[in-house]
PDB file of N, CA and C in Angstrom:
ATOM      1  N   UNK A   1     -18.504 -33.195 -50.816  1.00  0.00           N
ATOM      2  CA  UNK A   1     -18.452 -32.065 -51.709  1.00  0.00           C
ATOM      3  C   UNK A   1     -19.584 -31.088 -51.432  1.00  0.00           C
ATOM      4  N   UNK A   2     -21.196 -31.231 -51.176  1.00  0.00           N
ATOM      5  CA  UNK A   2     -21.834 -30.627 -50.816  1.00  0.00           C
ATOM      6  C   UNK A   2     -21.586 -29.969 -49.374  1.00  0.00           C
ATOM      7  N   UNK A   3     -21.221 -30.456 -48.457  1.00  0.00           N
ATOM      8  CA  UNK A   3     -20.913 -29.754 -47.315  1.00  0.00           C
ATOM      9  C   UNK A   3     -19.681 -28.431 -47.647  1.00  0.00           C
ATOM     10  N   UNK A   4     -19.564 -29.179 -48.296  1.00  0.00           N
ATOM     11  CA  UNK A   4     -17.779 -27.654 -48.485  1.00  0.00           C
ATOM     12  C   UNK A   4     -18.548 -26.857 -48.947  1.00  0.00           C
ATOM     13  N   UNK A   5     -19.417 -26.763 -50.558  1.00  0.00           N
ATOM     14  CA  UNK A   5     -20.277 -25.736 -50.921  1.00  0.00           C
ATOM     15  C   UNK A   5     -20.612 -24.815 -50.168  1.00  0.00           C
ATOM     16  N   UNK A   6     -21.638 -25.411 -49.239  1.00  0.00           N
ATOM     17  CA  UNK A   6     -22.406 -24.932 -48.264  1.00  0.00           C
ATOM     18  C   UNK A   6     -21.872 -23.789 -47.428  1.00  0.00           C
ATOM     19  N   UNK A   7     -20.858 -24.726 -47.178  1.00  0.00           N
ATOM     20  CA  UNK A   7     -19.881 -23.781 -46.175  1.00  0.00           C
ATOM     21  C   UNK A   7     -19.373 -22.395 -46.459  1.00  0.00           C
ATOM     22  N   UNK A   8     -18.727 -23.089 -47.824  1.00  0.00           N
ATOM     23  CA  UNK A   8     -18.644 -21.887 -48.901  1.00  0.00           C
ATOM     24  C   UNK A   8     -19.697 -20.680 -48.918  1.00  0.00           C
ATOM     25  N   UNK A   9     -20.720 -20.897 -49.302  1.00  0.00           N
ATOM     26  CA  UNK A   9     -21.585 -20.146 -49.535  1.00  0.00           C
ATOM     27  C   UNK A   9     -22.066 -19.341 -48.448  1.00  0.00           C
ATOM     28  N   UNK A  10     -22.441 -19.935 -47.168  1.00  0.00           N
ATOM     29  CA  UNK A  10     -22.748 -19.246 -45.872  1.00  0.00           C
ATOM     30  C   UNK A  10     -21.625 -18.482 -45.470  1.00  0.00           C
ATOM     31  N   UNK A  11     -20.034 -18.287 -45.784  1.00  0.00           N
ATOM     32  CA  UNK A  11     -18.900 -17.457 -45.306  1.00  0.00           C
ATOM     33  C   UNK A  11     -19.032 -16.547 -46.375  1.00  0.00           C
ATOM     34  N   UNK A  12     -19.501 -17.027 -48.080  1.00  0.00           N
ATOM     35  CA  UNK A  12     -19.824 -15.771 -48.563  1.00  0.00           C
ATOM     36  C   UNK A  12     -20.619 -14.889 -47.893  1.00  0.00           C
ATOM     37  N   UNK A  13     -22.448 -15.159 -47.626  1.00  0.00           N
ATOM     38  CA  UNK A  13     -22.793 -14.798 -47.673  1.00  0.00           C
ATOM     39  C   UNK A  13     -23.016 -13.565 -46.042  1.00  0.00           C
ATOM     40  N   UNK A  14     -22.048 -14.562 -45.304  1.00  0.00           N
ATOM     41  CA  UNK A  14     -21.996 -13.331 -44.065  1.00  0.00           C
ATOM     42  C   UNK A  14     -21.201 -12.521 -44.196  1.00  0.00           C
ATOM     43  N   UNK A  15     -20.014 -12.682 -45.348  1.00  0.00           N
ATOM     44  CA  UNK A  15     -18.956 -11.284 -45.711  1.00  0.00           C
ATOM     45  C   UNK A  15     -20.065 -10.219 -46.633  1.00  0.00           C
ATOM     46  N   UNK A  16     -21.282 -10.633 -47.095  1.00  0.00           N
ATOM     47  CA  UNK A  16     -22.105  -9.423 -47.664  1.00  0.00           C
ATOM     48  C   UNK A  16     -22.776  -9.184 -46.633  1.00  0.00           C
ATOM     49  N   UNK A  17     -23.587  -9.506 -45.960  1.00  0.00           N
ATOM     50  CA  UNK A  17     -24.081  -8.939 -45.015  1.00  0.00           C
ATOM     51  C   UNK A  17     -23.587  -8.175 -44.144  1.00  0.00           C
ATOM     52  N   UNK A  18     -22.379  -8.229 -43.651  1.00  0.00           N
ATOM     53  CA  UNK A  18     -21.394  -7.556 -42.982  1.00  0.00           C
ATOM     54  C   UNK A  18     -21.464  -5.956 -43.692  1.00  0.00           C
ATOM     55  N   UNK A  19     -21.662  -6.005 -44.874  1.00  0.00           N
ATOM     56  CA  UNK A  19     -21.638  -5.150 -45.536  1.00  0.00           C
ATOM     57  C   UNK A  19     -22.540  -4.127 -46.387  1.00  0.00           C
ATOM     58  N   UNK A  20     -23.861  -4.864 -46.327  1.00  0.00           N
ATOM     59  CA  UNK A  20     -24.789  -4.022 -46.902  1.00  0.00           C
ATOM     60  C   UNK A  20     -26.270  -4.631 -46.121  1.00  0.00           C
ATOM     61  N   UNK A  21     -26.566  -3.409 -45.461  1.00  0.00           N
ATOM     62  CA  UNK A  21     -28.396  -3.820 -44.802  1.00  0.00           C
ATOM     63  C   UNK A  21     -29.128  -3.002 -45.237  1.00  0.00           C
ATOM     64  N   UNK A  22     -30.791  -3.514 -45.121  1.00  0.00           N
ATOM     65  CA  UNK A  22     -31.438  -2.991 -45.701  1.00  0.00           C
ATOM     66  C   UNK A  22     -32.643  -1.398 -44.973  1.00  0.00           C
ATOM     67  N   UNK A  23     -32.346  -0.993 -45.076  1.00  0.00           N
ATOM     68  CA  UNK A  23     -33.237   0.503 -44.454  1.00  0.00           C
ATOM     69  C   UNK A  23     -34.346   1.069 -45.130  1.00  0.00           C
ATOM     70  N   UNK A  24     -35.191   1.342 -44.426  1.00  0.00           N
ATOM     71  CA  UNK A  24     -36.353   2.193 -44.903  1.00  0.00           C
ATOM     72  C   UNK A  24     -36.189   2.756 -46.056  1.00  0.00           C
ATOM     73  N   UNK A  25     -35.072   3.651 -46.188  1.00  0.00           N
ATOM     74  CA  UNK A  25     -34.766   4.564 -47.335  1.00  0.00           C
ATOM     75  C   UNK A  25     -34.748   3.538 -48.651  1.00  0.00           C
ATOM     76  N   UNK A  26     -33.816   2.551 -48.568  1.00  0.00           N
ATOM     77  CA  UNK A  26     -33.048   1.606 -49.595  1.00  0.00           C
ATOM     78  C   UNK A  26     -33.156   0.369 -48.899  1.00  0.00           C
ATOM     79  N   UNK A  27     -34.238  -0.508 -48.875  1.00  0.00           N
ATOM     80  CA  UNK A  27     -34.370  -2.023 -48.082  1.00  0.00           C
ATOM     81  C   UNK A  27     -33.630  -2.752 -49.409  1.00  0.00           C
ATOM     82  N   UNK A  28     -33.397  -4.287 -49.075  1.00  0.00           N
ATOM     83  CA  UNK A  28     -32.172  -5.273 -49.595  1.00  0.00           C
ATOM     84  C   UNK A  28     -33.443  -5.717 -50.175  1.00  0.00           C
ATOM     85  N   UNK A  29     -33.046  -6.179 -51.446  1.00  0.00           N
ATOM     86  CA  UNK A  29     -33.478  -7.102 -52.181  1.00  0.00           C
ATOM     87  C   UNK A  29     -33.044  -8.517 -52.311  1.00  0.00           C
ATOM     88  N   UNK A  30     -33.385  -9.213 -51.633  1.00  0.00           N
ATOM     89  CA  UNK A  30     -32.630 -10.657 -51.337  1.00  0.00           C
ATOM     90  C   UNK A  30     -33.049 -11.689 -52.433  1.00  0.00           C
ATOM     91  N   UNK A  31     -32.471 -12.272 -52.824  1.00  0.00           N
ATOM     92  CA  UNK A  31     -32.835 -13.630 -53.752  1.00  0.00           C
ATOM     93  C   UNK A  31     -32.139 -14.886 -53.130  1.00  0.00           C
ATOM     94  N   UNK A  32     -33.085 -15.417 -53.721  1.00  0.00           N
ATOM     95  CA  UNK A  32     -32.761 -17.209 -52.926  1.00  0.00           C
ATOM     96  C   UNK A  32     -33.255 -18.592 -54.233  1.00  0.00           C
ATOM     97  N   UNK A  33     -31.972 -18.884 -54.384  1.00  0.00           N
ATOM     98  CA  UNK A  33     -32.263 -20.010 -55.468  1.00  0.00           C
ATOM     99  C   UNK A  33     -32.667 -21.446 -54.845  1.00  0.00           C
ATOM    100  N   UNK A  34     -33.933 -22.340 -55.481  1.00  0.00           N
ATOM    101  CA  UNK A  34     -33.780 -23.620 -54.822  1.00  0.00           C
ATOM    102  C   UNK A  34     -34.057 -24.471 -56.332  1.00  0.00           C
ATOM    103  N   UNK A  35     -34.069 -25.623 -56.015  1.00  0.00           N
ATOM    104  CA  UNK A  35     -33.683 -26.447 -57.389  1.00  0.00           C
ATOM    105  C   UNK A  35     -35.020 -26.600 -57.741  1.00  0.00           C
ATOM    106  N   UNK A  36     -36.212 -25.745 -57.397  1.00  0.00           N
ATOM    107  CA  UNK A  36     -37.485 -25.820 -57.774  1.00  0.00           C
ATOM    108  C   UNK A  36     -38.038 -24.357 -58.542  1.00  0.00           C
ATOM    109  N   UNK A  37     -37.466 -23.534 -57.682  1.00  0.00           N
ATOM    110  CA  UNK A  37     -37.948 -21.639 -57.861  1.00  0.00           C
ATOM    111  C   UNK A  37     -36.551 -21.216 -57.631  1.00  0.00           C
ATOM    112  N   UNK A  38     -36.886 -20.284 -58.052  1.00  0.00           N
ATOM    113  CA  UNK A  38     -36.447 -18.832 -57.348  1.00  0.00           C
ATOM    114  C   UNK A  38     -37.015 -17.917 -56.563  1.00  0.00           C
ATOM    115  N   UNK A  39     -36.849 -17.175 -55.828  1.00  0.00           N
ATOM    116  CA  UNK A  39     -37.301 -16.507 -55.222  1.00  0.00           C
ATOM    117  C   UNK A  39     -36.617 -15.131 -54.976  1.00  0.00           C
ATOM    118  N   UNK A  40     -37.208 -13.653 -54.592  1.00  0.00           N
ATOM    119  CA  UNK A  40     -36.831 -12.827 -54.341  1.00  0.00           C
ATOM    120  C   UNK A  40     -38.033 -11.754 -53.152  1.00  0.00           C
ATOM    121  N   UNK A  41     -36.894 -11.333 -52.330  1.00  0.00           N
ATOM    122  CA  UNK A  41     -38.356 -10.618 -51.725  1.00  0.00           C
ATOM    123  C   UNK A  41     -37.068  -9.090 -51.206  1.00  0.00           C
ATOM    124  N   UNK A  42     -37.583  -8.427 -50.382  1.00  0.00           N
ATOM    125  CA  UNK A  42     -37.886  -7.003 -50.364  1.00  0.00           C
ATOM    126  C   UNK A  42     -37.772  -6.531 -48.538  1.00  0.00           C
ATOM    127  N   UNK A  43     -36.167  -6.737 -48.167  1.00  0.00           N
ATOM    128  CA  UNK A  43     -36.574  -6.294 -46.602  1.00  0.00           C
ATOM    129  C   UNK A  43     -35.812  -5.371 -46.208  1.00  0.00           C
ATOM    130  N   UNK A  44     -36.702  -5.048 -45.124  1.00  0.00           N
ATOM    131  CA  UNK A  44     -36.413  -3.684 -44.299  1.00  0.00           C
ATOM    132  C   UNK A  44     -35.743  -4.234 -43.105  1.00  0.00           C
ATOM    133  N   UNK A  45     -34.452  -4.133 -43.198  1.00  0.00           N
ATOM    134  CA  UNK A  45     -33.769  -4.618 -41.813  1.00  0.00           C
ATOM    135  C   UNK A  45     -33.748  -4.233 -40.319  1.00  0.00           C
ATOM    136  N   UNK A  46     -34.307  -2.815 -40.645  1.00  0.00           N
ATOM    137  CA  UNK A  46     -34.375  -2.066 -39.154  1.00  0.00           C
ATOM    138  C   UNK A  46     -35.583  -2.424 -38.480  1.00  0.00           C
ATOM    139  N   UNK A  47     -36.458  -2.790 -39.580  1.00  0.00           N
ATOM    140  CA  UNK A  47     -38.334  -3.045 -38.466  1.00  0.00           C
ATOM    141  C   UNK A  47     -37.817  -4.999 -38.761  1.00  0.00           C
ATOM    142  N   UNK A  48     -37.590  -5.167 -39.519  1.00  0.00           N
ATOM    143  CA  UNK A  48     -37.615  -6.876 -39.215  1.00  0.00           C
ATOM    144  C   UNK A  48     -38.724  -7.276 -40.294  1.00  0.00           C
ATOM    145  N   UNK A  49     -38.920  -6.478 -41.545  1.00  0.00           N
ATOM    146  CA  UNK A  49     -40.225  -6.949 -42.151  1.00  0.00           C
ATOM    147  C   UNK A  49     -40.328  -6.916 -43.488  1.00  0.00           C
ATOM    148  N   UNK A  50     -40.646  -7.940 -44.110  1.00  0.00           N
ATOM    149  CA  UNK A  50     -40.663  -8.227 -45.406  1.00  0.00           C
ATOM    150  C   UNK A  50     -41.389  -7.108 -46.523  1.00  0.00           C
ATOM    151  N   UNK A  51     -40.944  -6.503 -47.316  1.00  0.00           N
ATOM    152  CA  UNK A  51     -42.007  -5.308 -47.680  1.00  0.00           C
ATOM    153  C   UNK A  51     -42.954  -5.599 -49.014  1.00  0.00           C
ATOM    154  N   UNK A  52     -42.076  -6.465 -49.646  1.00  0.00           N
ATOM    155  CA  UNK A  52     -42.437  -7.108 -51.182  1.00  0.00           C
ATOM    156  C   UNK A  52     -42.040  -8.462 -50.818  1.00  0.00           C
ATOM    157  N   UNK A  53     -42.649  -9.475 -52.059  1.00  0.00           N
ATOM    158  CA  UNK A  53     -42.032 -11.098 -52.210  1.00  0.00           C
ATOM    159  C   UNK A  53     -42.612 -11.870 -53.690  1.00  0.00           C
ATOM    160  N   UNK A  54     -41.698 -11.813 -54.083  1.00  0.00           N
ATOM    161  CA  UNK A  54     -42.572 -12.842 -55.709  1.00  0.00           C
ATOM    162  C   UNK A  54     -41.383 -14.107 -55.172  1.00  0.00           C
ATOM    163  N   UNK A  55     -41.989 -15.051 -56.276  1.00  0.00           N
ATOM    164  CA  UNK A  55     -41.472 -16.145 -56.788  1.00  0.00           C
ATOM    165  C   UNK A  55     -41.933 -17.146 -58.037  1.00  0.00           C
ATOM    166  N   UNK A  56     -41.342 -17.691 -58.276  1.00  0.00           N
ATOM    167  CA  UNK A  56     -41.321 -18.364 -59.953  1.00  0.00           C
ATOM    168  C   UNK A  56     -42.480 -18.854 -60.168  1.00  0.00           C
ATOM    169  N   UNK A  57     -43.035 -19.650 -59.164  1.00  0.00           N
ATOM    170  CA  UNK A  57     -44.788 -20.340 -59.438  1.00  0.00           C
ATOM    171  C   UNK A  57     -45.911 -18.951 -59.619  1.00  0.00           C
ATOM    172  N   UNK A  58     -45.556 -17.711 -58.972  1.00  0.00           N
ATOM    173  CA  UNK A  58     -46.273 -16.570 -59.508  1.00  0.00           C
ATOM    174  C   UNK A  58     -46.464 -16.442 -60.760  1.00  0.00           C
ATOM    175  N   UNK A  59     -45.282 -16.434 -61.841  1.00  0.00           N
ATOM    176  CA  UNK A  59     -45.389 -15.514 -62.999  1.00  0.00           C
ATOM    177  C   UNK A  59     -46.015 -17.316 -64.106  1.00  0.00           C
ATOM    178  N   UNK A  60     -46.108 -17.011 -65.343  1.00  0.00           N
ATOM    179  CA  UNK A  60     -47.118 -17.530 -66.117  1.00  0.00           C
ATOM    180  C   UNK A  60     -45.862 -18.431 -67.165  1.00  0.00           C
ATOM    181  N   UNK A  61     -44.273 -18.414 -66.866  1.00  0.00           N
ATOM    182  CA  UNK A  61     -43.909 -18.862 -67.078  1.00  0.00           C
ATOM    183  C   UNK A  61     -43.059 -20.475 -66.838  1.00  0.00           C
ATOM    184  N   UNK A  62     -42.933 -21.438 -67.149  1.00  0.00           N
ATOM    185  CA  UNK A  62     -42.748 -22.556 -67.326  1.00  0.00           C
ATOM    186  C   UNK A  62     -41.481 -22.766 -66.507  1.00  0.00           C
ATOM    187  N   UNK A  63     -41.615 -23.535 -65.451  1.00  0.00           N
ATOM    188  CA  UNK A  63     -39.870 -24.335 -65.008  1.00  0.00           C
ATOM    189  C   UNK A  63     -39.174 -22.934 -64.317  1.00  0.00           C
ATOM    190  N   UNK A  64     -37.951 -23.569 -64.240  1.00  0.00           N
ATOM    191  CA  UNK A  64     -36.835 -22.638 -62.800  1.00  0.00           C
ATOM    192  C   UNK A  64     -35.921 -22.588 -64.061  1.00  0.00           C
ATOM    193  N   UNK A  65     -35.906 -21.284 -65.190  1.00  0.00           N
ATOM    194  CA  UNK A  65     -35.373 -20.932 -65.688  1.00  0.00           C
ATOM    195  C   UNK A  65     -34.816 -19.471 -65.672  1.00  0.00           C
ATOM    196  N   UNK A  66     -34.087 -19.406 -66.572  1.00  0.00           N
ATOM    197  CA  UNK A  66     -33.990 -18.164 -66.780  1.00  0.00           C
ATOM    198  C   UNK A  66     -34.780 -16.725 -66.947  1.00  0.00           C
ATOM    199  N   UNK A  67     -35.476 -17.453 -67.565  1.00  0.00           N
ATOM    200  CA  UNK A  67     -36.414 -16.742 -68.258  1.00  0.00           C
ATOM    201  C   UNK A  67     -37.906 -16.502 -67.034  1.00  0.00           C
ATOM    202  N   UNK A  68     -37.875 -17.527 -66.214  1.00  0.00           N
ATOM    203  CA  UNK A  68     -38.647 -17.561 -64.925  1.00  0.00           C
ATOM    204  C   UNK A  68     -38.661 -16.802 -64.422  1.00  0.00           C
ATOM    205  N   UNK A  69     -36.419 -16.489 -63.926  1.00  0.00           N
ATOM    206  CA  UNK A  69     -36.162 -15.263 -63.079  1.00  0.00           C
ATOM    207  C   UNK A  69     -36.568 -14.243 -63.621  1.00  0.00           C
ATOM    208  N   UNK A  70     -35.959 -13.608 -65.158  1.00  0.00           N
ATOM    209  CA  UNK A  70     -36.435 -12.761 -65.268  1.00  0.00           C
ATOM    210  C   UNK A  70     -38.107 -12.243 -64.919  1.00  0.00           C
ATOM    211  N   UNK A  71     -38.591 -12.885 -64.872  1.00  0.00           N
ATOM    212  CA  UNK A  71     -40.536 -12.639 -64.728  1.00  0.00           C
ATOM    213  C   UNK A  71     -40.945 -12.105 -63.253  1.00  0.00           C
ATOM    214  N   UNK A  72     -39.735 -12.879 -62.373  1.00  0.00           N
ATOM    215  CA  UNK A  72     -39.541 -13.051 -60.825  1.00  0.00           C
ATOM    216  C   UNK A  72     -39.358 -11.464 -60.894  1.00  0.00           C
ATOM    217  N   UNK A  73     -38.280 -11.085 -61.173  1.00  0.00           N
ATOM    218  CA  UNK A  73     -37.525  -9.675 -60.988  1.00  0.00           C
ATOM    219  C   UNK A  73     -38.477  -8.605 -61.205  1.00  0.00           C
ATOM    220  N   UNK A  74     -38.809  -8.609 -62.883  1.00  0.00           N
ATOM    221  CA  UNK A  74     -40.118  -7.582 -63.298  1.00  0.00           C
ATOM    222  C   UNK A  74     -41.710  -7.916 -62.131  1.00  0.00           C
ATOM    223  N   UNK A  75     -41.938  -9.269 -61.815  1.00  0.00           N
ATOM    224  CA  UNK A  75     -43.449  -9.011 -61.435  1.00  0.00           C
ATOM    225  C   UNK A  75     -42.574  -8.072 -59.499  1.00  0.00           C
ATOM    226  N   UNK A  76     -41.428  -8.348 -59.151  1.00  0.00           N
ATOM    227  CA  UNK A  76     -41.432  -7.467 -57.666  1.00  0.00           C
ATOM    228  C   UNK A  76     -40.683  -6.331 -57.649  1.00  0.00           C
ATOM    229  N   UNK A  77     -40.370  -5.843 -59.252  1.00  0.00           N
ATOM    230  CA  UNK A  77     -40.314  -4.619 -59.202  1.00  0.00           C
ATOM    231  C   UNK A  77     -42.012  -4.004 -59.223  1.00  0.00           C
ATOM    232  N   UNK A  78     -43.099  -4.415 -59.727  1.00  0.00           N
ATOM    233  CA  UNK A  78     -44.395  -4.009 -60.144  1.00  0.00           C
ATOM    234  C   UNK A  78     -44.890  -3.990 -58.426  1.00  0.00           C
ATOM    235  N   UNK A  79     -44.000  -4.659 -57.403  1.00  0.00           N
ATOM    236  CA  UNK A  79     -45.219  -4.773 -56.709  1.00  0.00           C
ATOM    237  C   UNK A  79     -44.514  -3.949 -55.415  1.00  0.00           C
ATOM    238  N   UNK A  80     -42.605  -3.770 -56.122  1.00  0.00           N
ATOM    239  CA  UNK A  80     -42.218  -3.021 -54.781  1.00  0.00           C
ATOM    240  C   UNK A  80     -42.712  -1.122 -55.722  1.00  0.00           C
ATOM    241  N   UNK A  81     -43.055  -0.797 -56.071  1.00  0.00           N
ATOM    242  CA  UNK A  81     -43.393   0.055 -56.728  1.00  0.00           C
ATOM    243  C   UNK A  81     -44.769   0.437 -56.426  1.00  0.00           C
ATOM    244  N   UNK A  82     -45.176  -0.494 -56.252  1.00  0.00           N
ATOM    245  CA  UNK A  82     -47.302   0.010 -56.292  1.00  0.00           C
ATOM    246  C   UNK A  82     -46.494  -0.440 -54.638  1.00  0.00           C
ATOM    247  N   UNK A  83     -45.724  -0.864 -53.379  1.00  0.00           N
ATOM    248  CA  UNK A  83     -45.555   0.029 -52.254  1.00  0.00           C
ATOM    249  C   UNK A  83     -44.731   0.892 -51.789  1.00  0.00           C
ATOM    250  N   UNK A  84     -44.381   1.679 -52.723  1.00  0.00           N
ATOM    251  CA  UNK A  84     -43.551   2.960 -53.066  1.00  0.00           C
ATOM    252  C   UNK A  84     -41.971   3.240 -52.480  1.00  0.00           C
ATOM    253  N   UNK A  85     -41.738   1.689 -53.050  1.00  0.00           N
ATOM    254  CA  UNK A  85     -40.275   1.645 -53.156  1.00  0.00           C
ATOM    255  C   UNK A  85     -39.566   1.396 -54.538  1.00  0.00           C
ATOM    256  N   UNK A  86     -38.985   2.454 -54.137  1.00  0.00           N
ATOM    257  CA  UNK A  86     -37.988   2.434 -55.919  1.00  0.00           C
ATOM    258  C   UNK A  86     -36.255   2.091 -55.963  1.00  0.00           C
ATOM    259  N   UNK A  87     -35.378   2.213 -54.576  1.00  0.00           N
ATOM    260  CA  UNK A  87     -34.328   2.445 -54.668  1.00  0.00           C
ATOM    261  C   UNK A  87     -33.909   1.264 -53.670  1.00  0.00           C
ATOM    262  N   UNK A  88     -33.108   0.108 -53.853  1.00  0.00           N
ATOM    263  CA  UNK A  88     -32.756  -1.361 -53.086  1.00  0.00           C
ATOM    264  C   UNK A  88     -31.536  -1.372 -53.074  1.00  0.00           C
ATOM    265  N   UNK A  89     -31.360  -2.174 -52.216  1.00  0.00           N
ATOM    266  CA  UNK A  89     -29.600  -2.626 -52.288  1.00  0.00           C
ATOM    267  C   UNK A  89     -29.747  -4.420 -52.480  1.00  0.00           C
ATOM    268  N   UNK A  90     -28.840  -4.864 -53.869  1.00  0.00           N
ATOM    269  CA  UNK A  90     -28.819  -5.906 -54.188  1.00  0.00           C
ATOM    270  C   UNK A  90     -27.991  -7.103 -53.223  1.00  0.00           C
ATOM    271  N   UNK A  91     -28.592  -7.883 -52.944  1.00  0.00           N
ATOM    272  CA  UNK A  91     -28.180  -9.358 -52.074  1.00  0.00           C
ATOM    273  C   UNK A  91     -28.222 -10.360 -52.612  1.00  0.00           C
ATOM    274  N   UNK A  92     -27.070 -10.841 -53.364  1.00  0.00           N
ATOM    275  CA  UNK A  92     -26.861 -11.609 -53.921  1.00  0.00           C
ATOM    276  C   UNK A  92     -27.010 -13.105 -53.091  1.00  0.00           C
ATOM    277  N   UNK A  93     -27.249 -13.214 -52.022  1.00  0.00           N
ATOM    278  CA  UNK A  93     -27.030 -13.986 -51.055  1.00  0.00           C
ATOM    279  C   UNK A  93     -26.129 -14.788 -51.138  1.00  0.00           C
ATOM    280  N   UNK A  94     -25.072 -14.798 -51.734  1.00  0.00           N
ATOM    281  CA  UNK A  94     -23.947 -16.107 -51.318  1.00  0.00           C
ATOM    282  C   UNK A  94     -23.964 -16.586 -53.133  1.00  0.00           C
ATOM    283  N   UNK A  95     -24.902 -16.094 -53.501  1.00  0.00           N
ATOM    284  CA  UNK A  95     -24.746 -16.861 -55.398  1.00  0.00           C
ATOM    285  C   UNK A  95     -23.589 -16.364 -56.245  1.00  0.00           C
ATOM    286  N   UNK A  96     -23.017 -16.898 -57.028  1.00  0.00           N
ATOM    287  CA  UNK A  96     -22.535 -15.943 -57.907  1.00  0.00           C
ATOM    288  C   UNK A  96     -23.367 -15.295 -58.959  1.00  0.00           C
ATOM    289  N   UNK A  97     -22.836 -14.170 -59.245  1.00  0.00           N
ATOM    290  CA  UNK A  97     -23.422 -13.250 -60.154  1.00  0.00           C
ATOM    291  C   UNK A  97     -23.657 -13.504 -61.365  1.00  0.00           C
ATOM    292  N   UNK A  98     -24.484 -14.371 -62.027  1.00  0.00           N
ATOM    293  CA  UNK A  98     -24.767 -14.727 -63.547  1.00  0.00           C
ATOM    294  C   UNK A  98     -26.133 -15.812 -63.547  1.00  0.00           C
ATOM    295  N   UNK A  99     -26.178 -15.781 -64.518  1.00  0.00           N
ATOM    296  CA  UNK A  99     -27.543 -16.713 -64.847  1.00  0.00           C
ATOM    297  C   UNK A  99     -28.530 -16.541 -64.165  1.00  0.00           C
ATOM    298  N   UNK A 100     -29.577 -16.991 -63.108  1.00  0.00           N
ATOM    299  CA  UNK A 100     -30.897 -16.942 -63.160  1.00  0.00           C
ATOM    300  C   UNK A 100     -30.480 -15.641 -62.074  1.00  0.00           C
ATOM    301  N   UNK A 101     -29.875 -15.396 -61.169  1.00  0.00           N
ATOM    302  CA  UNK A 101     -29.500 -14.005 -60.285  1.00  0.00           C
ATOM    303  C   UNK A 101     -29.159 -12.903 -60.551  1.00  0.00           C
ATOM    304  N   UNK A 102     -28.308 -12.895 -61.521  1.00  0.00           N
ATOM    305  CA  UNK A 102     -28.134 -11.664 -62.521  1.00  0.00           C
ATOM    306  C   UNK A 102     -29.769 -11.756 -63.265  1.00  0.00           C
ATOM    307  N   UNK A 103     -30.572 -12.817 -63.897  1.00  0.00           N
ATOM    308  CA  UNK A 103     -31.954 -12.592 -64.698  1.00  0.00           C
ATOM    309  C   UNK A 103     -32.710 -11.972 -63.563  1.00  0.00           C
ATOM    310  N   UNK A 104     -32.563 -11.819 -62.303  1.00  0.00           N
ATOM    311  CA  UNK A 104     -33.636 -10.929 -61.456  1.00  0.00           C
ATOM    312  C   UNK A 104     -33.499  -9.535 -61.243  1.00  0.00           C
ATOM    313  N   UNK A 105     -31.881 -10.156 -61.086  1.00  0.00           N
ATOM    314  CA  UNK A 105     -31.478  -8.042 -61.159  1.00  0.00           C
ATOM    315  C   UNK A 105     -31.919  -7.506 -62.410  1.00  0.00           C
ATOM    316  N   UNK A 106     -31.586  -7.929 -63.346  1.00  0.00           N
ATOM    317  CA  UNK A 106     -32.302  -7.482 -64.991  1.00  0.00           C
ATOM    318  C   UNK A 106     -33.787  -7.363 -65.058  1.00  0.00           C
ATOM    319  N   UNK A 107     -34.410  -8.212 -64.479  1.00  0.00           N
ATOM    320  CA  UNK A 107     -35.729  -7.858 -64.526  1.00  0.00           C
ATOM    321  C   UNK A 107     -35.973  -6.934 -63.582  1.00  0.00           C
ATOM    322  N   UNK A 108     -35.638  -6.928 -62.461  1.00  0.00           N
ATOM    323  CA  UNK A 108     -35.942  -5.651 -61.518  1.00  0.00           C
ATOM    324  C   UNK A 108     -35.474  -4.455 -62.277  1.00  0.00           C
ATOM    325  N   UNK A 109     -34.511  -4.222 -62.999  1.00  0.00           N
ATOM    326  CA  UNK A 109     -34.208  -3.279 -62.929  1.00  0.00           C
ATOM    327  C   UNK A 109     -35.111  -2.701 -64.783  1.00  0.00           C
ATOM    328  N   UNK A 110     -35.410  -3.552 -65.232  1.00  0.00           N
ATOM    329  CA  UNK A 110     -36.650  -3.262 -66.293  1.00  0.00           C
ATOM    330  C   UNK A 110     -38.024  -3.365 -66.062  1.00  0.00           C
ATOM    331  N   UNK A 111     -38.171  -3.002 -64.356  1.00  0.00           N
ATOM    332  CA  UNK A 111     -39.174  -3.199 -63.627  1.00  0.00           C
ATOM    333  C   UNK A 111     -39.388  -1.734 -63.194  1.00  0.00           C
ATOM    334  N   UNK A 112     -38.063  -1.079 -63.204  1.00  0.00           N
ATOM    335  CA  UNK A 112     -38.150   0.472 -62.712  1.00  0.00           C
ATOM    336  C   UNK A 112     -37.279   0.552 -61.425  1.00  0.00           C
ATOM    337  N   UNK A 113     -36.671  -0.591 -60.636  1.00  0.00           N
ATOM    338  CA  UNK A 113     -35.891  -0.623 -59.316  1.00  0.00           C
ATOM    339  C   UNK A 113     -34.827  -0.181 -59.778  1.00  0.00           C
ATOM    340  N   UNK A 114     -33.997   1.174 -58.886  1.00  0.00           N
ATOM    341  CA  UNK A 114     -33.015   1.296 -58.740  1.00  0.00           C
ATOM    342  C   UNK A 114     -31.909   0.738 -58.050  1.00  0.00           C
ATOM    343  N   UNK A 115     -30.836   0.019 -58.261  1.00  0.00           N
ATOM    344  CA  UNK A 115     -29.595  -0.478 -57.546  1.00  0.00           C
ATOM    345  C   UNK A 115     -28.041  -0.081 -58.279  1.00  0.00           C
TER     346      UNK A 115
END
């Protein structure tokens, strides 16, 4: 059952990529769930380089919750902002859209990030 997931998830996630990269103008905001954190970071696909990066052990809140992500989202909108990026394209990476992945887009986007 875990192998099918997997599989699953990596054919999602190369039908988004196929479809949205990240550029100077508007770099991807990628998130990545693990059964410990969350994570989200900030890339520029044309140079190859990470521009921003938070994750859950950063912010001052407790456990791989919800409430984590949200903290995730707001502290790398604060930090893609102080390096004067405001406008991303969201990468869901292969997740579905709800709970702690949707809580980053929400916090990014009460962070000041446009998507």
């Amino acid at each position: 059952m875990g192998v099918k997931r997997l599989s699953r998830q990596d054919r999602i996630k190369k039908s988004i990529r196929m479809k949205i990269s990240g550029t100077s103008d508007r770099p991807r905001l990628s998130v990545y769930r693990s059964n410990s954190a969350v994570y989200a970071q900030i890339i520029d696909d044309k140079k190859g380089s990470t521009l921003a990066a938070s994750y859950s052990k950063e912010t001052n809140v407790k456990g791989n919750n919800v409430e984590a992500a949200t903290a995730v989202g707001k502290l790398l909108a604060e930090k893609a902002l102080a390096a004067g990026i405001s406008k991303v394209v969201f990468d869901r990476n292969g997740y579905l859209y709800h709970g702690k992945v949707k809580a980053i887009a929400d916090g990014a986007r009460e962070g000041g990030l446009q998507f």
